[in-house]
Every structure is written in C-alpha cells, then in structure tokens.
Protein backbone atom coordinates (compact mmCIF):
# COMPACT_ATOMS: atom_id res chain seq x y z
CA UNK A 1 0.00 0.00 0.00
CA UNK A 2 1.70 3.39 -1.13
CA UNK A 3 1.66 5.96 1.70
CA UNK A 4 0.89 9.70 0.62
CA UNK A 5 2.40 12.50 2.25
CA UNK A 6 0.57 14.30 4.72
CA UNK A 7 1.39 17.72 6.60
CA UNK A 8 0.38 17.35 10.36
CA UNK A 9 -0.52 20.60 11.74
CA UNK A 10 -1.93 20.44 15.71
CA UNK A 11 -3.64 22.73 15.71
CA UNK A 12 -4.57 25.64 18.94
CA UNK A 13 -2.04 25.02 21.66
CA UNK A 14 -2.18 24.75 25.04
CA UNK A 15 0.64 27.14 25.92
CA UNK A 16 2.98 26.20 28.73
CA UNK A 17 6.01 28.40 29.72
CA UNK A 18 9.12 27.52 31.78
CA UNK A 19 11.80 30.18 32.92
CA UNK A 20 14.20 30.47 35.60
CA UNK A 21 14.39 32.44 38.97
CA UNK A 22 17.62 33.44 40.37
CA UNK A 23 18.87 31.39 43.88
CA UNK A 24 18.60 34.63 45.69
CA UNK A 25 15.25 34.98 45.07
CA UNK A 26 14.47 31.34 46.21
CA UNK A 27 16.27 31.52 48.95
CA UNK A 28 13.92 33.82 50.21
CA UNK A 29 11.42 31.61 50.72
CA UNK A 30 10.55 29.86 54.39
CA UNK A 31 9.29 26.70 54.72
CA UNK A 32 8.81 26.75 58.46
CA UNK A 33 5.10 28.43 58.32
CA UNK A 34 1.81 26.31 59.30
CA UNK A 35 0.41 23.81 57.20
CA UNK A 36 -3.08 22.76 56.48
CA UNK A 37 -3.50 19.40 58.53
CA UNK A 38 -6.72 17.61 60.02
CA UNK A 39 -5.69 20.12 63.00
CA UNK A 40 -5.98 23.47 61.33
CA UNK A 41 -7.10 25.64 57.80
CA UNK A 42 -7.47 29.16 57.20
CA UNK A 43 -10.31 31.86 58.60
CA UNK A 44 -11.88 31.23 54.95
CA UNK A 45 -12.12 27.52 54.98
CA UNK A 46 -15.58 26.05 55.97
CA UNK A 47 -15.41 23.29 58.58
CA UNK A 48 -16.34 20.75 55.55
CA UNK A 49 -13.68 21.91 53.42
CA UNK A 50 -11.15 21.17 55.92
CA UNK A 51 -8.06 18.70 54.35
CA UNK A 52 -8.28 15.78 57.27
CA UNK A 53 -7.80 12.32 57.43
CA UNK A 54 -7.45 11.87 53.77
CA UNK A 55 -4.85 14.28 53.16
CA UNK A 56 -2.32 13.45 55.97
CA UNK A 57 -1.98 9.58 55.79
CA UNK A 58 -3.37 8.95 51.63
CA UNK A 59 -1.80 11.94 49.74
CA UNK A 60 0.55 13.36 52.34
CA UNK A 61 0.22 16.56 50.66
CA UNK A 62 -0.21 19.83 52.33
CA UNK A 63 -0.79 23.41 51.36
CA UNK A 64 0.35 26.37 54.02
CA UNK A 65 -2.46 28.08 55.67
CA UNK A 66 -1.52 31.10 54.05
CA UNK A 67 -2.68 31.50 50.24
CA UNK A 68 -1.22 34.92 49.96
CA UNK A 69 2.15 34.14 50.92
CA UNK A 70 4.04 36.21 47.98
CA UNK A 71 2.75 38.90 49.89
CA UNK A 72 5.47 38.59 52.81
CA UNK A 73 8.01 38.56 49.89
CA UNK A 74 7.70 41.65 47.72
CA UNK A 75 10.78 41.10 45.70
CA UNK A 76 9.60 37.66 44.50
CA UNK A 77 6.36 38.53 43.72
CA UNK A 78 7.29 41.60 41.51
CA UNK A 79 9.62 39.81 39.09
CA UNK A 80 6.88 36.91 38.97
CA UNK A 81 4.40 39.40 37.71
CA UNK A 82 7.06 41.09 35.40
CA UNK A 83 8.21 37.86 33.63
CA UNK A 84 4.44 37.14 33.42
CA UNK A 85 4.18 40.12 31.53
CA UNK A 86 6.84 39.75 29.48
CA UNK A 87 5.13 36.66 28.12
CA UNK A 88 1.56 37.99 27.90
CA UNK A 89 2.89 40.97 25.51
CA UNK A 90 5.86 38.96 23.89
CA UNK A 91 3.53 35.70 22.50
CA UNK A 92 -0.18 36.68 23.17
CA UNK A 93 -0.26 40.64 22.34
CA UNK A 94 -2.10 41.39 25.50
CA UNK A 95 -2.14 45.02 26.73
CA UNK A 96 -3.26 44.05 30.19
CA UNK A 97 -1.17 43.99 33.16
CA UNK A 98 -1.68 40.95 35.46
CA UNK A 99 -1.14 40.34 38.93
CA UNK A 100 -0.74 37.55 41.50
CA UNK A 101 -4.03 36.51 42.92
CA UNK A 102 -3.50 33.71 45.55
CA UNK A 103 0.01 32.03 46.45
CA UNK A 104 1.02 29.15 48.71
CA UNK A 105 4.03 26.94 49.42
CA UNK A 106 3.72 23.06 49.09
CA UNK A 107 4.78 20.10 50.91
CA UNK A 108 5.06 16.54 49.60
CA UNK A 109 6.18 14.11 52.48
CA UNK A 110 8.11 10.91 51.56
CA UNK A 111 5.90 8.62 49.01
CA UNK A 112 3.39 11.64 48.96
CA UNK A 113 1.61 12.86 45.83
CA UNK A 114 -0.62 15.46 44.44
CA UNK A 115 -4.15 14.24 42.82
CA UNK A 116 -5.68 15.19 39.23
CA UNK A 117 -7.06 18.70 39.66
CA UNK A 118 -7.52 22.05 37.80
CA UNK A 119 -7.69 26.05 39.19
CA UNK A 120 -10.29 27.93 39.17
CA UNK A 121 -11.08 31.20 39.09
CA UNK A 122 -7.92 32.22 37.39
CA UNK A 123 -6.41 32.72 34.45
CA UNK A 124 -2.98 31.20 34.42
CA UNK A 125 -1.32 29.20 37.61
CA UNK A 126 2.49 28.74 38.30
CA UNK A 127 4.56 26.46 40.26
CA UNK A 128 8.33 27.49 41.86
CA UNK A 129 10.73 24.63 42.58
CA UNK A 130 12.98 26.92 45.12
CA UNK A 131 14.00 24.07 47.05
CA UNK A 132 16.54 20.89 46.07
CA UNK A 133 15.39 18.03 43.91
CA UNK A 134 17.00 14.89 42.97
CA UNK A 135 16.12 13.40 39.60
CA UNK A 136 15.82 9.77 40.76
CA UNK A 137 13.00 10.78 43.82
CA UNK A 138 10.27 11.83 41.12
CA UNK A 139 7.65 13.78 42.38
CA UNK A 140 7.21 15.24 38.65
CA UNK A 141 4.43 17.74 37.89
CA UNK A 142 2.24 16.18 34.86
CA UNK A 143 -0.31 17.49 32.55
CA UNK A 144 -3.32 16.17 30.99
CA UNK A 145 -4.82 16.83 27.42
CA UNK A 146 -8.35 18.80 27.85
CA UNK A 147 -9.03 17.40 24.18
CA UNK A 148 -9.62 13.59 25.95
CA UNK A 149 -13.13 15.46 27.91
CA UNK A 150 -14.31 16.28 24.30
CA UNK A 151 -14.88 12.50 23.07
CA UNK A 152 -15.72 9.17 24.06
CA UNK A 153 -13.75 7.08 22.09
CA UNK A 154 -10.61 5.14 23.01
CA UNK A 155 -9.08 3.49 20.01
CA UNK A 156 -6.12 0.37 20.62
CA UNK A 157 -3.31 -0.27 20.09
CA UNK A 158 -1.73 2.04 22.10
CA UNK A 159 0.79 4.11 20.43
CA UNK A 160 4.21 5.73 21.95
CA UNK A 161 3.50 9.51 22.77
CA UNK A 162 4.24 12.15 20.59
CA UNK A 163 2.70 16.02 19.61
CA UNK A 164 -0.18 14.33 18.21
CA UNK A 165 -1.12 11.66 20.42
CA UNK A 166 0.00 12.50 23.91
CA UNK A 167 -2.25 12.50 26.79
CA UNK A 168 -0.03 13.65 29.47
CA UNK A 169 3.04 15.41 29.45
CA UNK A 170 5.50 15.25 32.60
CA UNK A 171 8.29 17.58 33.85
CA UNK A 172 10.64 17.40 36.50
CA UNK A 173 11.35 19.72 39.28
CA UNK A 174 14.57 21.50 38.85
CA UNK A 175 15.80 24.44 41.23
CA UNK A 176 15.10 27.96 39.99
CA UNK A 177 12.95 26.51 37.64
CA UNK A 178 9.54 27.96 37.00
CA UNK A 179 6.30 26.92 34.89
CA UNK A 180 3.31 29.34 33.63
CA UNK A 181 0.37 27.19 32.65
CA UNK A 182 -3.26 27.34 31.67
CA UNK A 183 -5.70 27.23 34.85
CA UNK A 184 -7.63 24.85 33.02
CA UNK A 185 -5.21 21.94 32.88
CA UNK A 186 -5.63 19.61 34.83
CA UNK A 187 -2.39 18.66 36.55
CA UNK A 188 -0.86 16.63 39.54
CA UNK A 189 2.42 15.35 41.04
CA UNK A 190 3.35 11.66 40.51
CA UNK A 191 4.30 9.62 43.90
CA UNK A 192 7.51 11.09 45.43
CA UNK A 193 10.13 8.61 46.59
CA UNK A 194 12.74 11.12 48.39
CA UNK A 195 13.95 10.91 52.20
CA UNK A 196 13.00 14.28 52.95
CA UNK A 197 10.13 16.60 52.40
CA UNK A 198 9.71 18.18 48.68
CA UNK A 199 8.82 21.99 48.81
CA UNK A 200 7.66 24.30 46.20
CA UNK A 201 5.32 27.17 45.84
CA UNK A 202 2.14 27.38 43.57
CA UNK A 203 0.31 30.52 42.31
CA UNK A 204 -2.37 31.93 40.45
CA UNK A 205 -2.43 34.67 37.79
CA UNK A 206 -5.50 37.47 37.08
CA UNK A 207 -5.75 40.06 34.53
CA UNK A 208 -5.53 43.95 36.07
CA UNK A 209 -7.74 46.45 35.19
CA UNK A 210 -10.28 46.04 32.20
CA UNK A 211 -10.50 43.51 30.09
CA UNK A 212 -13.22 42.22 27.87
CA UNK A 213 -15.17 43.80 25.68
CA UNK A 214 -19.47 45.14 26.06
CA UNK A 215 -21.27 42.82 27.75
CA UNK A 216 -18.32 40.94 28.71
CA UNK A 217 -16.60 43.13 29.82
CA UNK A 218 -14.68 43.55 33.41
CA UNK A 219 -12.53 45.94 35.69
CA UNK A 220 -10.83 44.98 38.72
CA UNK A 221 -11.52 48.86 39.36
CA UNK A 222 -15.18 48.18 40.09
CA UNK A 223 -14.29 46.32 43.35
C-alpha cells in the first residue's frame, strides 16, 4: 500500500512556559510556616472543606495556611508578575497587566503525591521549585490533554506519545525553575520517593484592570 504525504498541523495550543528564577530569590522563601492538617485551615475555609484524614496519611500533601504568601516577599512577587508580563505581551499581544491573585508553598512528604485537579477562578497558575530536587525521587508535575473530555472514544493499540497523540506530558522539578500554565489543565504530582520533604510554591495569575469587551466586559476597578 503506497503511503501519501501528509502535513500534520496540531492545531490551537495549550501554551505552557518555563523560565528560571535566580537562587537569591528562592532563597527567600521559608518553609517553616503552618500547614493545612486535620488540626488546622485558614479563617476562609468552611469546617467541611477542611483537608483531614485523607490528606495526611493517603496523599501526604499539604498546602500552608496562608494563600497569599508572595505577599510577605515583595521582591519575589514583583519579578513573577514582570516575567508574566513579558510573556503575555511577547507571545499573546495582551495590553493588560496581570497580577498575583493567591500564592502558597507546598509540601510533599516521603511517598506523597498530588491528585488530578484544575484552578479555578484564574487565568494562568504557576509552580516554583525553590527548594533541592533529585532526579531519581520523582515527584514530577504532569499534565493532561483537555481534548480527551471532548470525546468518548478510546481506540487500541496504544501508540508511543508524541505532539499528536499524547495525553499527558510530565516535567521534573529543577531548582530555579519555574512553569506558567493554563488554569484549566488539569495537573498533579506523581508519587515522590525522596527521604526528605519536597517543597515548592504554587500561584495563580489574574488580569488587572479592564479587560473584555461590552457585555463581557470587566474591571478589577469596580471592586
């Protein structure tokens, strides 16, 4: 059977971004600040949304209490927003200014993971690795296609994964390394298998000012 020629154009990308952050900057970060356990969560958690049981001997994953800790680190938090914009006027054209909504740091005990889950109310989300990694203890961040919600069908043989079949796509933490991604993907950490705790700090992103257009329209003035 002759085989034609075929250009293979994927088409609308899910745009994922990874710079660096310079050691002094990470080394700003503390990670001796209270955690979300079964014995405490912040003022605006409800009772039923508190982490328990589940979280401290399934997952062993924990957020700190405080969701708007860029805000004890100024520094940080400016060149975040900065490369941010650099990006947003760079590849998408975007006028808008954005800023740092909510920001916490992470904890992964030994054999710990992260499930499956999306952000939302935001527009993009980040993750820091400021602390030390080792290649061989895991703990990778992985993505998952939104294009696999969209259909029902699962077709065999399996096939190795490339940029037209791929349903996940997994990175490893590296210090000073930093990734922008789309709120809407769905992401989680894979089973860490380290001696000691793995740190990191996630974040989400918001347009400033107005954006939209008529009826769809917003300001972050009219708050």
């Amino acid at each position: 059977m002759e085989i034609s020629n075929f250009d293979a154009i994927p088409l609308f990308p899910t745009n994922v971004f990874i710079c660096e952050i310079s050691d002094d900057l990470c080394k700003q970060l503390d990670v001796n600040v209270p955690w979300i356990d079964e014995n405490s969560c912040p003022d605006n958690f409800l009772e039923k949304d508190r982490v328990g049981d589940y979280m401290e001997y399934v997952s062993k994953s924990y957020a700190s209490v405080n969701h708007r800790i860029l805000e004890h680190y100024p520094d940080l938090k400016n060149e975040i927003e900065c490369r941010f914009s650099e990006i947003t006027h760079s590849y998408f054209r975007y006028d808008n200014e954005f800023f740092i909504t909510t920001s916490w740091l992470t904890k992964i005990a030994p054999g710990g993971f992260s499930e499956r889950h999306y952000h939302k109310n935001s527009f993009y989300s980040g993750v820091l690795y400021f602390h030390e990694y080792d290649d061989k203890d895991e703990g990778n961040l992985g993505f998952f296609t939104p294009v696999d919600t969209m259909h029902s069908f699962f077709i065999n043989p399996y096939v190795v994964d490339n940029e037209y079949t791929a349903g996940s796509h997994w990175f490893k933490p590296k210090h000073g390394y930093m990734i922008f991604f789309p709120s809407y993907l769905q992401h989680r950490v894979s089973v860490y298998k380290g001696k000691t705790n793995r740190y990191s700090m996630a974040f989400n992103i918001m347009p400033k000012g107005r954006f939209g257009i008529v009826d769809s329209a917003y300001d972050t003035s009219w708050v």
